[in-house]
Protein backbone atom coordinates (compact mmCIF):
# COMPACT_ATOMS: atom_id res chain seq x y z
CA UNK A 1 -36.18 -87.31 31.46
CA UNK A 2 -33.47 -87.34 28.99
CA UNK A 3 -34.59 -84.35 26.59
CA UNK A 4 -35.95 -82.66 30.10
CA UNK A 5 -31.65 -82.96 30.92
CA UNK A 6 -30.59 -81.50 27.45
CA UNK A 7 -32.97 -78.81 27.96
CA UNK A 8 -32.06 -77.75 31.54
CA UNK A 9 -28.13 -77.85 30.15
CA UNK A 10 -28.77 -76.05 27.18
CA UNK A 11 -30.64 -72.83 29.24
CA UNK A 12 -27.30 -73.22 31.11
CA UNK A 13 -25.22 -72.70 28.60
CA UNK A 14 -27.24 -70.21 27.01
CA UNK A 15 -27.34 -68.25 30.48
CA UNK A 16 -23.53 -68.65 31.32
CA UNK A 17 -22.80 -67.11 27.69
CA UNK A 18 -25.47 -64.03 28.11
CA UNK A 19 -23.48 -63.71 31.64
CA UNK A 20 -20.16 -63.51 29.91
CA UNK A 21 -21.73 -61.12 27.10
CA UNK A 22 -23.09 -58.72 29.62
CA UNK A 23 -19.68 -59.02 31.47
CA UNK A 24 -17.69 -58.32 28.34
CA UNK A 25 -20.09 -55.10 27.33
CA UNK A 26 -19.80 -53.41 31.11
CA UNK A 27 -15.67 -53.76 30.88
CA UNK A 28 -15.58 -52.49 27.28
CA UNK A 29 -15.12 -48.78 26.87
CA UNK A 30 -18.45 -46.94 26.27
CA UNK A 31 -16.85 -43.92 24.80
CA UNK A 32 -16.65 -43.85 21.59
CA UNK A 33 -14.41 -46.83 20.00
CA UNK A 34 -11.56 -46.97 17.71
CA UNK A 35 -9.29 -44.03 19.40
CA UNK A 36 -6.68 -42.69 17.28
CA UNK A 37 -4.14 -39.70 17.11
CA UNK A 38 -6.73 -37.62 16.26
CA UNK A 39 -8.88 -37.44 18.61
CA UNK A 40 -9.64 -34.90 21.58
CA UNK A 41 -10.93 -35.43 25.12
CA UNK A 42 -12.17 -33.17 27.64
CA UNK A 43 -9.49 -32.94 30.74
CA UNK A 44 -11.45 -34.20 33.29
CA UNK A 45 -14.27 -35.82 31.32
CA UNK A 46 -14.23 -39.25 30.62
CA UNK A 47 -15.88 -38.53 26.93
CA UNK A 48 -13.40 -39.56 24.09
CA UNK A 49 -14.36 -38.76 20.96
CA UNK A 50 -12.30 -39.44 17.42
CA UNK A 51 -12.31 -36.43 14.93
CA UNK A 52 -10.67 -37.46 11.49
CA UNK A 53 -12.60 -34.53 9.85
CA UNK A 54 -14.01 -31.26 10.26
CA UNK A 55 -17.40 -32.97 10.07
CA UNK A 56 -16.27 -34.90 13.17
CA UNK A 57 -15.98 -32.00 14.91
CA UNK A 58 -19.31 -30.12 14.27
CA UNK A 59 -21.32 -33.32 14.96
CA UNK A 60 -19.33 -34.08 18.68
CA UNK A 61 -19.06 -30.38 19.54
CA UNK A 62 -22.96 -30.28 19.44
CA UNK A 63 -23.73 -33.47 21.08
CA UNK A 64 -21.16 -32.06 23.84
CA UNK A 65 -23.82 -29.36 23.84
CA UNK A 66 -26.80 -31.43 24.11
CA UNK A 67 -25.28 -33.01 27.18
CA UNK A 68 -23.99 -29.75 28.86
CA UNK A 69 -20.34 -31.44 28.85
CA UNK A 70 -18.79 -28.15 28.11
CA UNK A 71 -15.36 -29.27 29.21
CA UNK A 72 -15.09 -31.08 25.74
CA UNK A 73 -16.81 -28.34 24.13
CA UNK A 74 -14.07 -25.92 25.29
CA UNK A 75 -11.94 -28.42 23.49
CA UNK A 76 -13.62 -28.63 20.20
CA UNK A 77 -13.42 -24.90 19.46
CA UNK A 78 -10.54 -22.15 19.23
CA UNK A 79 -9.98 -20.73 23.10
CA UNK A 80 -11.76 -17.05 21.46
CA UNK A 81 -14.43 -18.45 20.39
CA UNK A 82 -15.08 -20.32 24.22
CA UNK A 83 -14.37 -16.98 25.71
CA UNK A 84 -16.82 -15.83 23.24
CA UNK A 85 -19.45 -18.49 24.12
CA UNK A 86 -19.21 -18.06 28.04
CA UNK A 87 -19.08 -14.44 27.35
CA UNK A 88 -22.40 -14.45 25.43
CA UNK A 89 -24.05 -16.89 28.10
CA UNK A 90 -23.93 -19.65 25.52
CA UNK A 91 -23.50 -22.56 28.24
CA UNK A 92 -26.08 -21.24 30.59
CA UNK A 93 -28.69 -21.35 27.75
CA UNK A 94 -28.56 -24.58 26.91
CA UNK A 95 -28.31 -25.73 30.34
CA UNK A 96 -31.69 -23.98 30.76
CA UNK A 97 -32.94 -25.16 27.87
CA UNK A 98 -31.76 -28.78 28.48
CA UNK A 99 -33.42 -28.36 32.35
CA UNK A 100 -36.26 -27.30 30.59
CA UNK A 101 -36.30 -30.31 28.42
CA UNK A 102 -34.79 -33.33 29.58
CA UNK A 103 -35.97 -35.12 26.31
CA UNK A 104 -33.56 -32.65 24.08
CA UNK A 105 -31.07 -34.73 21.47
CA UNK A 106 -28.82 -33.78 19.20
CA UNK A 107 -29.36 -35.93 15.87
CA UNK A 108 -26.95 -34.68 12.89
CA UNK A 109 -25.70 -31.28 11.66
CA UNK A 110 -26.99 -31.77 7.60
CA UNK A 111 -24.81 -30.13 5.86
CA UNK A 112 -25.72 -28.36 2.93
CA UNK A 113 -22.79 -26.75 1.39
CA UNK A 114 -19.56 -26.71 2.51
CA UNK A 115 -15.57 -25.99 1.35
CA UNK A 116 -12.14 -26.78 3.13
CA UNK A 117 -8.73 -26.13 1.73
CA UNK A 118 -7.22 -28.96 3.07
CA UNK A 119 -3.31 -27.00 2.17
CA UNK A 120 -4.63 -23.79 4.84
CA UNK A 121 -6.55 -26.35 6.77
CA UNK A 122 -9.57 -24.23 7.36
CA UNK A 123 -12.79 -23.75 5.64
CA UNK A 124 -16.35 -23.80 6.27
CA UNK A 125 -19.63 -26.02 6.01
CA UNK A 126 -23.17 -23.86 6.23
CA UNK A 127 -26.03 -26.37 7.36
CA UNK A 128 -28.62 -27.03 9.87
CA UNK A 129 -28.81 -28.32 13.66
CA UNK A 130 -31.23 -31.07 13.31
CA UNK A 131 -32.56 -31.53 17.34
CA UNK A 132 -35.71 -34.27 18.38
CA UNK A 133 -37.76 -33.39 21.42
CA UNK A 134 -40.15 -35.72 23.05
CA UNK A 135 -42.33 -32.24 23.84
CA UNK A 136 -42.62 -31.48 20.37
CA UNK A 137 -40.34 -28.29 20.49
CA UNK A 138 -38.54 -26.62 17.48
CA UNK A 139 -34.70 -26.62 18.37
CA UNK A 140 -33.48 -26.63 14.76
CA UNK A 141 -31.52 -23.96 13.02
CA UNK A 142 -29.45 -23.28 9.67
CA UNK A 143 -25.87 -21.91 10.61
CA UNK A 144 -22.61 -21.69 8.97
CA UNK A 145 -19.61 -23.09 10.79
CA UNK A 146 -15.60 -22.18 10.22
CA UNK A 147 -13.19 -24.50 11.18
CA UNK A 148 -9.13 -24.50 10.78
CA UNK A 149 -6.80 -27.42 11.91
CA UNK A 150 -4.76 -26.70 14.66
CA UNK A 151 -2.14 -29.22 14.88
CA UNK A 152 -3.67 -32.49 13.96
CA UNK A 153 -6.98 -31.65 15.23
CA UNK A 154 -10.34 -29.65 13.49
CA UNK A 155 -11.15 -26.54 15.26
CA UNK A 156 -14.52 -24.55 15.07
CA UNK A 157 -13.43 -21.12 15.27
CA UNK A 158 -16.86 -18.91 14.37
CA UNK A 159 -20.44 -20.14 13.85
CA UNK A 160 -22.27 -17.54 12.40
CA UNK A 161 -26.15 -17.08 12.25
CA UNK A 162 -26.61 -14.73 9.30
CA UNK A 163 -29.63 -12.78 10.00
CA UNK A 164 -31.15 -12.84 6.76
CA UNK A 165 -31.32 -16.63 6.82
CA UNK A 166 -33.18 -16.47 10.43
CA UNK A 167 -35.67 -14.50 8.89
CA UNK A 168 -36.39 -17.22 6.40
CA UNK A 169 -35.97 -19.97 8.54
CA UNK A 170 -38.41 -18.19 11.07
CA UNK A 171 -40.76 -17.47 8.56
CA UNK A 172 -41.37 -21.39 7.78
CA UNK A 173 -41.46 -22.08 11.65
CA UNK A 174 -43.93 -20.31 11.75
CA UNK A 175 -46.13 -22.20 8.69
CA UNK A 176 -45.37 -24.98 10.48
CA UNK A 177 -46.42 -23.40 13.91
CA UNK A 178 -49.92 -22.09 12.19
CA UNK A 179 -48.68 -18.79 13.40
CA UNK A 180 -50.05 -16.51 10.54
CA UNK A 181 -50.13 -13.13 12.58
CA UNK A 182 -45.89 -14.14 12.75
CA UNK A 183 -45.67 -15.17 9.03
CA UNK A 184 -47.16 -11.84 8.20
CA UNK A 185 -44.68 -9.80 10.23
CA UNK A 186 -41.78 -11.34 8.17
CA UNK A 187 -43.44 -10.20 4.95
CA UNK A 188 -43.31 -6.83 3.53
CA UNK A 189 -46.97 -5.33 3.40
CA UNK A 190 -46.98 -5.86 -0.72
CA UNK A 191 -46.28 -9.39 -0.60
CA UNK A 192 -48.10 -10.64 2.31
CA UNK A 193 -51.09 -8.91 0.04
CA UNK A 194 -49.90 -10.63 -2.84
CA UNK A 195 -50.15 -13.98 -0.99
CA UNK A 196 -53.55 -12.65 0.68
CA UNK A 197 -55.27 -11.56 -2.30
CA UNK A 198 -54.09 -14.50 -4.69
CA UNK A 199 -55.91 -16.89 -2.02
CA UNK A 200 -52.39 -18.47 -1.09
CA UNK A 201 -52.60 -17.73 2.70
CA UNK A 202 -56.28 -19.06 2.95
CA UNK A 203 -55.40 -22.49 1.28
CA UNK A 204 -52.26 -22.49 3.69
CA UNK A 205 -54.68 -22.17 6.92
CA UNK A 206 -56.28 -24.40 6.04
CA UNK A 207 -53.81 -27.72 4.79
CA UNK A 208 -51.62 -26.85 7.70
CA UNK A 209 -54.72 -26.67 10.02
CA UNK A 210 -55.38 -30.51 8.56
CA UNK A 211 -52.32 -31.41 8.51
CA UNK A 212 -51.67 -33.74 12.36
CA UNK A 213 -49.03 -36.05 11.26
CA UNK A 214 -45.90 -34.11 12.42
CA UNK A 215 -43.58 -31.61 10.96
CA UNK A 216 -45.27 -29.77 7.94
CA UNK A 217 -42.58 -28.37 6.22
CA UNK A 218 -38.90 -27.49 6.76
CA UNK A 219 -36.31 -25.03 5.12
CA UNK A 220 -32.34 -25.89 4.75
CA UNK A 221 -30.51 -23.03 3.40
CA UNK A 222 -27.38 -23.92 1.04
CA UNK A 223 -26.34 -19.95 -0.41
CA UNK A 224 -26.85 -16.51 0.51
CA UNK A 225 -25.92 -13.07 -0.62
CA UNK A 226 -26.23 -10.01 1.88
CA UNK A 227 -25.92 -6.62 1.20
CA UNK A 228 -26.51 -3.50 3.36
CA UNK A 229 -29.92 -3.52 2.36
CA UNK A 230 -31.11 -6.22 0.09
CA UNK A 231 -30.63 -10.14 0.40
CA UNK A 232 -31.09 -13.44 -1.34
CA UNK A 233 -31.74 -17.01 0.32
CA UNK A 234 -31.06 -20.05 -1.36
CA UNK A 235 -32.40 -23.61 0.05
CA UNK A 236 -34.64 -26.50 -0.02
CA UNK A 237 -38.08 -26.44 1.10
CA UNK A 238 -39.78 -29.62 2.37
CA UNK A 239 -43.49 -30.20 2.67
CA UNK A 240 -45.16 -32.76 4.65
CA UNK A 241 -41.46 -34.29 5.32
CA UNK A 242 -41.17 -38.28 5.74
CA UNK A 243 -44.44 -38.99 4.76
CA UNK A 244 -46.22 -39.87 1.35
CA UNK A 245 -47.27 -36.52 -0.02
CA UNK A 246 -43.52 -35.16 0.69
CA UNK A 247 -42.13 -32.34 -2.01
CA UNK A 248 -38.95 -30.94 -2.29
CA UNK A 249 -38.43 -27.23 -3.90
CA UNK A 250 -35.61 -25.66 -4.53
CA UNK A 251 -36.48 -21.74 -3.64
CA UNK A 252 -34.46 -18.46 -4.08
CA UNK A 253 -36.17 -15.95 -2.00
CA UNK A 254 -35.69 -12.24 -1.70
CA UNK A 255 -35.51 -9.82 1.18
CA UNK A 256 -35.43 -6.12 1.98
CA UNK A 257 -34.41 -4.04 4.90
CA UNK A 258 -37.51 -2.28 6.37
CA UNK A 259 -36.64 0.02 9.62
CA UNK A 260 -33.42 -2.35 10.14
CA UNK A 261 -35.56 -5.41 10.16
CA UNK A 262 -35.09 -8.25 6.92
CA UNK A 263 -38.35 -8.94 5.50
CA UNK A 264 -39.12 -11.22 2.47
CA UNK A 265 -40.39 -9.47 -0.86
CA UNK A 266 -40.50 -12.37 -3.20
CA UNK A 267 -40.36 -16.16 -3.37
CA UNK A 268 -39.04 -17.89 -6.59
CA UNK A 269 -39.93 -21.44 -6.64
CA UNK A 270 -43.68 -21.71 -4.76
CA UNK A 271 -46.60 -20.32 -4.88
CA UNK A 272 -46.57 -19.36 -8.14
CA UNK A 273 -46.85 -23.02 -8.60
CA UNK A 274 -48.47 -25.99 -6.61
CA UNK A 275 -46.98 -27.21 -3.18
């Protein structure tokens, strides 16, 4: 009867401290913790996020976009670049894209290369978007980002898609999409033969038709160079990412202008070797 006592006290105890637990975590601020002088909230939202460093800002600006809280958006960029967002219709797509896809989330921006001059207090960082869907949608993409400090704060005041980049980027969507007729419009006519001919785009078919475990390879660009006519890519391609038979190689990969369109001549770094 005794131990029966200690044991009814003891669930008590234990149930009065959850109680005061739970009551503690409601009361404390959910936003993020640890607020400081430099960090920005929206006017009328009730998200506060801290922003030591440029990096700071790219990651919150896109999880403002991920939840359609454009009011701290606004506040994360330069007021040209939000007139150039609402201009473009840059809220409205993600809010369609979000309706669309409830199960959207922004995980990190991985940033490749970057440089700041911290005297100026501006710079750059040129990376990619990395987004998780529950309905197994491709929301990723490399960009380059320019920032410059406006009082004590990190401003984003450009991100810029460089076109010759999409085209590689696009190009290993759509390996990993087993969307061959696409691959083959990104490819001038003499290399997609080269590929064809040198049995590269049969063995392709065929491991990525195999291949059901998730994402079968990825591209992060870290350097470009782009001329009127002629372009190189620099990045990191990933096979069979996060799981036992990943490889990592480093590519350089050149591209031509074909009626206005970018379309990849020549890869240095695969295919000329094994995956």
């Amino acid at each position: 009867m005794k131990g029966k006592s200690y044991c009814i006290l003891g669930l008590f105890i234990a149930l009065c401290l959850g109680i005061l637990g739970l009551f503690h975590f409601l009361n404390t601020d959910i936003n993020y913790k640890n607020v400081q002088s430099g960090n920005v909230k929206g006017e009328s939202s009730i998200i506060e996020v801290k922003i030591d460093t440029p990096f700071d800002t790219v990651f919150h600006f896109y999880k403002a976009v991920e939840g359609n809280n454009w009011e701290l958006a606004r506040v994360l960029v330069t007021p040209s670049l939000w007139e150039y967002l609402q201009g473009t219709g840059f809220d409205k797509k993600w809010e369609n894209i979000k309706r669309k896809d409830p199960s959207l989330r922004f995980m990190l921006f991985i940033v490749r290369n970057h440089f700041f001059d911290e005297e100026k207090g501006e710079g750059w960082m040129m990376g990619r978007a990395d987004w998780s869907s529950d309905m197994g949608k491709d929301y990723d993409f490399n960009s380059t980002v320019f920032l410059k400090k406006i009082g004590e704060t990190w401003k984003i005041t450009k991100i810029m898609s460089v076109s010759s980049i999409e085209t590689v980027d696009n190009f290993y969507k759509a390996i990993n999409e087993g969307n061959f007729l696409r691959m083959q419009e990104l490819l001038t006519r003499r290399y997609w033969i080269k590929l064809k001919s040198s049995g590269v785009i049969d063995a392709l078919q065929r491991e990525q038709f195999a291949f059901r475990k998730g994402v079968y390879v990825v591209f992060y660009a870290d350097d470009f160079v782009e001329k009127k006519n002629e372009a190189w890519v620099k990045g990191d391609v990933i096979w069979k990412p996060l799981t036992k038979q990943e490889k990592e190689i480093h590519v350089n990969i050149h591209l031509i202008k074909e009626n206005n369109v970018w379309k990849i001549d020549k890869i240095v770094g695969h295919w000329n070797e094994e995956k």
